[in-house]
C-alpha atoms as a PDB file:
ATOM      1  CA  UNK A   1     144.012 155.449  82.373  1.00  0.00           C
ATOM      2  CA  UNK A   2     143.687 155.590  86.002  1.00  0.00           C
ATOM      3  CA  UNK A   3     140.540 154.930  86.154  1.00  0.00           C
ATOM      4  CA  UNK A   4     140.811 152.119  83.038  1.00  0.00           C
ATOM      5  CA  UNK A   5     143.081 149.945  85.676  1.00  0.00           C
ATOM      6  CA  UNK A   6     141.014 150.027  88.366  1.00  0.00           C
ATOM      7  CA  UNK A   7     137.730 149.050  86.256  1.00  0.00           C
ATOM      8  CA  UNK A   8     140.335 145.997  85.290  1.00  0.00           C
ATOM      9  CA  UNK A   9     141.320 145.156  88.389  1.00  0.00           C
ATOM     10  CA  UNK A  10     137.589 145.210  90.081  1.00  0.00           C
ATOM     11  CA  UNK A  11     136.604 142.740  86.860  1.00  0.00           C
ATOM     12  CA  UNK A  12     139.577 140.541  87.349  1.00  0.00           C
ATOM     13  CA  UNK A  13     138.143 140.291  91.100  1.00  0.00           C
ATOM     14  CA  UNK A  14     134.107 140.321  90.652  1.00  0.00           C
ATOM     15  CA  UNK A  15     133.013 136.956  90.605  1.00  0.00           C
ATOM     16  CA  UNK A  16     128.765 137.161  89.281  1.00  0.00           C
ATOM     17  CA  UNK A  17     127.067 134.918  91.566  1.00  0.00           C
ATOM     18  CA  UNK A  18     123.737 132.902  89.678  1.00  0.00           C
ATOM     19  CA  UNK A  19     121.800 130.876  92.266  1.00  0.00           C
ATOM     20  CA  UNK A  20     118.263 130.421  93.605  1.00  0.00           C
ATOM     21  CA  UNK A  21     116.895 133.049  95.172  1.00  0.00           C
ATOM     22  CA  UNK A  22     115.081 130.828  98.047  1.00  0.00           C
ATOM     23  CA  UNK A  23     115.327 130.346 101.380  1.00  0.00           C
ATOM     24  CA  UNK A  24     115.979 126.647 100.828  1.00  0.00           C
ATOM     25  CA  UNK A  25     119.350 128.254  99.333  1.00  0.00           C
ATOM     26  CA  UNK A  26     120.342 130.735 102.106  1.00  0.00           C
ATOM     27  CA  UNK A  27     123.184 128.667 103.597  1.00  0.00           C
ATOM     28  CA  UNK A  28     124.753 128.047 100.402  1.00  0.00           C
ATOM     29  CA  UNK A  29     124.231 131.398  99.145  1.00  0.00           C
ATOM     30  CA  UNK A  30     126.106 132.721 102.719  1.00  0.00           C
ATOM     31  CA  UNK A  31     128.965 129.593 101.955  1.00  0.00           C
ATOM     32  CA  UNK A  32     129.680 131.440  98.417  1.00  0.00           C
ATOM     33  CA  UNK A  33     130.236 134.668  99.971  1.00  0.00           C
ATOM     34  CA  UNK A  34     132.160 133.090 102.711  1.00  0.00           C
ATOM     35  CA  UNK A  35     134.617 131.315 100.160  1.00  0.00           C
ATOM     36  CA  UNK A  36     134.985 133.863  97.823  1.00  0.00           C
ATOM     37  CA  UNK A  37     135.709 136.629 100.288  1.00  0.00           C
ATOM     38  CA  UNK A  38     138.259 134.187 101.492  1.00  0.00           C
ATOM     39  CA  UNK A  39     140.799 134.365  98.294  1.00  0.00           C
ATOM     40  CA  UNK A  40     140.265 138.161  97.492  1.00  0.00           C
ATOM     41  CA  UNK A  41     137.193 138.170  95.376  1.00  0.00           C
ATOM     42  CA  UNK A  42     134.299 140.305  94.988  1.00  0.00           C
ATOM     43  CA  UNK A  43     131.202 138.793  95.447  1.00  0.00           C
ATOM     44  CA  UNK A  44     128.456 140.193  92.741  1.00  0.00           C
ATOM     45  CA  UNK A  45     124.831 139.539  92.008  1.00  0.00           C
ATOM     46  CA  UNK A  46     121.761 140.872  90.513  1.00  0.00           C
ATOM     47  CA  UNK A  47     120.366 141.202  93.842  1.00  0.00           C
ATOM     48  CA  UNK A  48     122.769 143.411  95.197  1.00  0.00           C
ATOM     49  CA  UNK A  49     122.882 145.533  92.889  1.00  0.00           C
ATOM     50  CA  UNK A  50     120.939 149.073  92.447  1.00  0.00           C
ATOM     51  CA  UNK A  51     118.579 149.379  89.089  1.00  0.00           C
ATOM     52  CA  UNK A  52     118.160 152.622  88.864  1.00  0.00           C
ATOM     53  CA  UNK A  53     115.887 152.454  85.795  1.00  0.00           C
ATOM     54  CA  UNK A  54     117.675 149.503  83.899  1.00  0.00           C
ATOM     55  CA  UNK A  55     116.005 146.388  81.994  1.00  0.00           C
ATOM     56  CA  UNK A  56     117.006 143.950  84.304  1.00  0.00           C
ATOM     57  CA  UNK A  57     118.299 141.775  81.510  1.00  0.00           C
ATOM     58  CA  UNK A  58     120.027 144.168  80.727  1.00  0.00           C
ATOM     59  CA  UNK A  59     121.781 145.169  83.840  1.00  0.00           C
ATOM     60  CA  UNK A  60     122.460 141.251  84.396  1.00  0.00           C
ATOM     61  CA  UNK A  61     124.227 141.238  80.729  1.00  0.00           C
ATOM     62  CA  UNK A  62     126.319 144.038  82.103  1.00  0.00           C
ATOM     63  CA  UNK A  63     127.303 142.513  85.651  1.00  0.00           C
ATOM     64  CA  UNK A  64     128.378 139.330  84.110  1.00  0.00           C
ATOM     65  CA  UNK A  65     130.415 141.335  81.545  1.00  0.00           C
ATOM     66  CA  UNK A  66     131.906 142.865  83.958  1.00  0.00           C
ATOM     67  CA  UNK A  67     133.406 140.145  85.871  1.00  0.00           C
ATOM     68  CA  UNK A  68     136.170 138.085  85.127  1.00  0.00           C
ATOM     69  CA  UNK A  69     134.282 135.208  86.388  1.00  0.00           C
ATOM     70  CA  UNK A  70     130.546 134.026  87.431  1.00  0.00           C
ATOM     71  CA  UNK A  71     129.678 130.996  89.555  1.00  0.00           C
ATOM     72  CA  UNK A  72     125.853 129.468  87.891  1.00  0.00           C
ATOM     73  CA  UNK A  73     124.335 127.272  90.354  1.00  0.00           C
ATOM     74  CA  UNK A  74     121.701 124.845  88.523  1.00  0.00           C
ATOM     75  CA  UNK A  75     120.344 122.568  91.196  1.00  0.00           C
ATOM     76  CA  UNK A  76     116.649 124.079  91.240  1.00  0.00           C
ATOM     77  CA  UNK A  77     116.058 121.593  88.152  1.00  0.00           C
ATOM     78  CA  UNK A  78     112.570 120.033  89.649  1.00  0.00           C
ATOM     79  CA  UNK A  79     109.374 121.608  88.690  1.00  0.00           C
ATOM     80  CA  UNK A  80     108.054 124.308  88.674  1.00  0.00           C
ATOM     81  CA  UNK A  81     111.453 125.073  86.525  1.00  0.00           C
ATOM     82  CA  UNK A  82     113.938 127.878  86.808  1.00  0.00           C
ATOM     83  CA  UNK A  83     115.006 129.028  83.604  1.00  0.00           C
ATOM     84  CA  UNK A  84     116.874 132.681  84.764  1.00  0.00           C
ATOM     85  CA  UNK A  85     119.597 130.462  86.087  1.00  0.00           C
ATOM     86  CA  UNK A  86     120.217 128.309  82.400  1.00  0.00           C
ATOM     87  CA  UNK A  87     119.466 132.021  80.885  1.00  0.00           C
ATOM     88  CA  UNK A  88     122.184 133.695  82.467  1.00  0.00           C
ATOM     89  CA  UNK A  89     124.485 131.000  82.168  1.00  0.00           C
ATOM     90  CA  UNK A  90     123.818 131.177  78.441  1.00  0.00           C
ATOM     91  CA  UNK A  91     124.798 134.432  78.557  1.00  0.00           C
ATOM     92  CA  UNK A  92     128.262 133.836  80.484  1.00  0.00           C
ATOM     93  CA  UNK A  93     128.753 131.270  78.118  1.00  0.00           C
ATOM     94  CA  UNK A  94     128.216 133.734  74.850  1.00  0.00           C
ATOM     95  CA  UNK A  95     130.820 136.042  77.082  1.00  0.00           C
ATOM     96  CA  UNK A  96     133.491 132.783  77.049  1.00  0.00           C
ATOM     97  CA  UNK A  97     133.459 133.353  73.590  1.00  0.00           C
ATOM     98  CA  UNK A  98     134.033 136.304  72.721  1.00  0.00           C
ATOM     99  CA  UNK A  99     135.894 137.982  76.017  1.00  0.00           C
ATOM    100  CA  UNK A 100     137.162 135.550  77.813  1.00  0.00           C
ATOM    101  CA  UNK A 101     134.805 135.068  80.541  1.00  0.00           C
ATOM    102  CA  UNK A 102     135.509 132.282  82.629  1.00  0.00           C
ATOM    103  CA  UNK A 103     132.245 130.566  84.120  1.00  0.00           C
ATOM    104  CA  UNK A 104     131.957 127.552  86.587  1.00  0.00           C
ATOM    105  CA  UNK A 105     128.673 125.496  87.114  1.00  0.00           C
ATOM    106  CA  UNK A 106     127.700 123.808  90.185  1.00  0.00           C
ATOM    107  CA  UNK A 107     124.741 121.262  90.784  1.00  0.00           C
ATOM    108  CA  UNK A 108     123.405 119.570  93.774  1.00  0.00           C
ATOM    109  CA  UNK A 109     123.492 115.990  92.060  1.00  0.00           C
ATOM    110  CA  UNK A 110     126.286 114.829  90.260  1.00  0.00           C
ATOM    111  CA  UNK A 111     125.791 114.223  86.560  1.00  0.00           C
ATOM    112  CA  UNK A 112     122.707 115.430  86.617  1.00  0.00           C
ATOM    113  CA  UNK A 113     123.272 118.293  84.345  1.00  0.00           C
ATOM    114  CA  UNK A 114     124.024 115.974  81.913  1.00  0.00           C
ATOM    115  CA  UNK A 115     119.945 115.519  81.417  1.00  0.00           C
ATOM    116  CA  UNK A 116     118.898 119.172  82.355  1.00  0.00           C
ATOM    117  CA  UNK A 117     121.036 120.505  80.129  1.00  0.00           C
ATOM    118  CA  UNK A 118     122.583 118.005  77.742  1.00  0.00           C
ATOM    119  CA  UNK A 119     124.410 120.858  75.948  1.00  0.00           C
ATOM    120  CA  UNK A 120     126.685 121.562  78.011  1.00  0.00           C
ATOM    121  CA  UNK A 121     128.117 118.118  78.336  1.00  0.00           C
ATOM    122  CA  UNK A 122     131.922 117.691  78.272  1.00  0.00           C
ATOM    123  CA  UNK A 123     132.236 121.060  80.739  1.00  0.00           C
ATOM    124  CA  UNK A 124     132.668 119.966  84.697  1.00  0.00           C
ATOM    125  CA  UNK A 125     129.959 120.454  86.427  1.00  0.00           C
ATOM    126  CA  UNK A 126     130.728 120.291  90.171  1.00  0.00           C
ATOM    127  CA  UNK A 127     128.272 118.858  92.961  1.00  0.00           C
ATOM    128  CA  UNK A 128     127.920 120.354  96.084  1.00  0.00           C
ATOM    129  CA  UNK A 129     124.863 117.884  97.548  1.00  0.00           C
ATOM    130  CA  UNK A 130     123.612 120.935  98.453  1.00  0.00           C
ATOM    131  CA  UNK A 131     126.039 120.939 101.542  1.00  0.00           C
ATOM    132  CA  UNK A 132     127.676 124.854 102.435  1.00  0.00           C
ATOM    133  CA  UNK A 133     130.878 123.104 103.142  1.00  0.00           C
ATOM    134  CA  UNK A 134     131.263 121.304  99.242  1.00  0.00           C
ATOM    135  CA  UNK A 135     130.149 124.723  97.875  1.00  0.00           C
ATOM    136  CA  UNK A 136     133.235 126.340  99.879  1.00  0.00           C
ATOM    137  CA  UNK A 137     135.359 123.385  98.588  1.00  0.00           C
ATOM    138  CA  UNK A 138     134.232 123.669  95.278  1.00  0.00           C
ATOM    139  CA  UNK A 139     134.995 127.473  95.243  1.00  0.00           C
ATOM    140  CA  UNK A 140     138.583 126.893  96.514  1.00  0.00           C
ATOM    141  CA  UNK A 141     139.500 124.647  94.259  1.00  0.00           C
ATOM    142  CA  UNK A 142     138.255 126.138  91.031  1.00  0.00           C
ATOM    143  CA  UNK A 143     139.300 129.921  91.720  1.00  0.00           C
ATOM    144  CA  UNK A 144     141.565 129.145  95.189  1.00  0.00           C
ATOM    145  CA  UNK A 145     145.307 129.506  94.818  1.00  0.00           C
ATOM    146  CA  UNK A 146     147.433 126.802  95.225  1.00  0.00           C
ATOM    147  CA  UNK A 147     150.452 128.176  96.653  1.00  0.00           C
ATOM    148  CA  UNK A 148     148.011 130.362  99.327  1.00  0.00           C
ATOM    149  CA  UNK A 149     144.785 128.797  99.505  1.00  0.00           C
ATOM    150  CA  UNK A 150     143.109 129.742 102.668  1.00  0.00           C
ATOM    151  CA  UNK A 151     142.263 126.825 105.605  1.00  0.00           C
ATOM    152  CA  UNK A 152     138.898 125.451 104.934  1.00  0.00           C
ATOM    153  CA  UNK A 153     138.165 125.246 108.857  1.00  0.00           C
ATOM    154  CA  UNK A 154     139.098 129.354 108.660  1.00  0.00           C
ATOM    155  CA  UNK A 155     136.215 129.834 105.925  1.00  0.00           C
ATOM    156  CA  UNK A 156     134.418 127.865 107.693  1.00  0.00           C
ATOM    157  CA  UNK A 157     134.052 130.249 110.662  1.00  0.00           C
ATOM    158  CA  UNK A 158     133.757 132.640 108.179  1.00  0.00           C
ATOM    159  CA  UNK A 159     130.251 130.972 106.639  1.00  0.00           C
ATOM    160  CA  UNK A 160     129.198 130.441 111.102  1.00  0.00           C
ATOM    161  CA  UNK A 161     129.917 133.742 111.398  1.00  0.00           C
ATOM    162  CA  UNK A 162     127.631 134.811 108.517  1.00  0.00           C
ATOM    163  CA  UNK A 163     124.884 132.576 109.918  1.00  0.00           C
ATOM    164  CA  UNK A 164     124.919 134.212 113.508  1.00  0.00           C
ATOM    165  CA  UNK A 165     124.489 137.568 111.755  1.00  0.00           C
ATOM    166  CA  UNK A 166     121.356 136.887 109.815  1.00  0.00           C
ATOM    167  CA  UNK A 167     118.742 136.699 112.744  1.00  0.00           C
ATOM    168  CA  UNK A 168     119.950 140.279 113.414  1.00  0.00           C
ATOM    169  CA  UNK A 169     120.567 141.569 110.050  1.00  0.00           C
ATOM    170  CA  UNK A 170     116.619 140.489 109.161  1.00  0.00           C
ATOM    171  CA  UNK A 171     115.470 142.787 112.434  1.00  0.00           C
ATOM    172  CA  UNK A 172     117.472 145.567 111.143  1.00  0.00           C
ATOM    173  CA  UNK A 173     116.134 145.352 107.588  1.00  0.00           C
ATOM    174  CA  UNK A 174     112.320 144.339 108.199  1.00  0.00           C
ATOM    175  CA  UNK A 175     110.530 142.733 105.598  1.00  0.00           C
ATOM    176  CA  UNK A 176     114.116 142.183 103.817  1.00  0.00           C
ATOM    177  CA  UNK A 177     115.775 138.550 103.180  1.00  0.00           C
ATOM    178  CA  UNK A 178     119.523 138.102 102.911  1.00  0.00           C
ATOM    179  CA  UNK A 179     118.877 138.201  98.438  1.00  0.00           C
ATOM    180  CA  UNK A 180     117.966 142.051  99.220  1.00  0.00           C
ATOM    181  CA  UNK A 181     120.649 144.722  98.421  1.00  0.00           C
ATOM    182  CA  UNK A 182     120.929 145.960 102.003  1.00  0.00           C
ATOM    183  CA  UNK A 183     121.548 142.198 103.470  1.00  0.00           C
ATOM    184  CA  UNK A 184     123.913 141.428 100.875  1.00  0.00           C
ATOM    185  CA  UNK A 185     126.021 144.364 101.466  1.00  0.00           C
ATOM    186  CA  UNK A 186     126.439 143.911 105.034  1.00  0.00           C
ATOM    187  CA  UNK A 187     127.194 139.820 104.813  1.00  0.00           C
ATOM    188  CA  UNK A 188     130.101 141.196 102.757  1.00  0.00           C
ATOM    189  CA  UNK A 189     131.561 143.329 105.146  1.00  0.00           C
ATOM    190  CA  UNK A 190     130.848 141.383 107.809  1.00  0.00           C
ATOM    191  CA  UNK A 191     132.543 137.930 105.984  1.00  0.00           C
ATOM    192  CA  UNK A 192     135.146 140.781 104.845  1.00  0.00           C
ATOM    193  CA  UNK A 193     135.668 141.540 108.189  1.00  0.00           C
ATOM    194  CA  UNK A 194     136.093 138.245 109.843  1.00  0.00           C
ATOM    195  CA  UNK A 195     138.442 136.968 107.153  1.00  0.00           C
ATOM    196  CA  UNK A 196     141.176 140.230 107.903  1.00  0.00           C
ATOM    197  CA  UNK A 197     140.644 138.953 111.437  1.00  0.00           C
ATOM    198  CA  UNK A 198     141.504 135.329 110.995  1.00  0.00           C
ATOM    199  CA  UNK A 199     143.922 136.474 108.898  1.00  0.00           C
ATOM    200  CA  UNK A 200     142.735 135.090 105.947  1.00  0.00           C
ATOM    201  CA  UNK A 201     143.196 137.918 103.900  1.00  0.00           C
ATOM    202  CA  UNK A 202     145.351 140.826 104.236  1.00  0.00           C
ATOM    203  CA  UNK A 203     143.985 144.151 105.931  1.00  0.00           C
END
């Protein structure tokens, strides 16, 4: 049973993370970690994950299953196309139905979704303008509490932070970018890190 609650309590604070995997995305990417670290969460992607022999469809299936909540970022929308994104958010969507996972989409342009995928029309669809600073906005106030959401100057130093410790991270990690496992796991202890020492979150 033990072990039961604390599979539930690492779902309830796992938050899937479905972006771009570009460089054109890196701040944004290091402004969701930044935010979500902030109010307690667990950051969680495909990327920084380990395979070990899975179908990565199927390992992505699993993730998202096992998070309370996933974040699916659709702004890379001009050609050529990115269809994992509108994939995987099909598949968080499928999870809404039948287990209660909760999903939030972002978009660079507001209302564009509304043409790139007209299906979904009626659920908000928040616009960042691809801007770190809307994406940490956007975070707090969808999954942010409201009686203890964190200052947004605070996560701010949080994302500058982050950004200082790329440069480095890279020349520890040759021929790795910050969307490789061992990049992504220090950004979160280093974001985890700075928020117990602004005293953002508790130690």
């Amino acid at each position: 049973r033990g072990m039961g609650g604390a599979s539930q309590a690492r779902a309830q604070r796992g938050v899937f993370i479905n972006v771009p995997y570009d460089s054109g995305y890196e701040r944004n990417f290091l402004a969701l970690i930044s935010a979500l670290i902030s109010i307690g969460r667990s950051p969680r992607c495909a990327a920084g994950e380990p395979t070990l022999g899975r179908v990565r469809v199927e390992q992505i299936f699993e993730l998202i299953k096992g998070c309370e909540v996933s974040i699916h970022d659709l702004c890379r929308v001009t050609p050529p196309a990115r269809f994992n994104i509108p994939f995987e958010l099909g598949i968080a969507y499928a999870l809404s139905r039948l287990h209660g996972h909760k999903f939030i989409t972002f978009e660079a342009k507001e209302y564009r979704s509304d043409v790139t995928l007209s299906d979904l029309k009626g659920i908000d669809c928040k616009a960042h303008g691809n801007k770190p600073r809307r994406v940490i906005s956007n975070v707090l106030s969808e999954l942010g509490s409201t009686q203890h959401a964190p200052d947004i100057d605070k996560v701010m130093k949080i994302f500058d932070h982050l950004c200082q410790a790329v440069p480095q991270l890279k020349r520890r990690h040759p021929g790795s970018g910050i969307f490789d496992r061992p990049i992504i796991s220090a950004l979160i202890a280093a974001a985890t890190d700075r928020a117990m020492r602004l005293g953002v979150i508790n130690p």
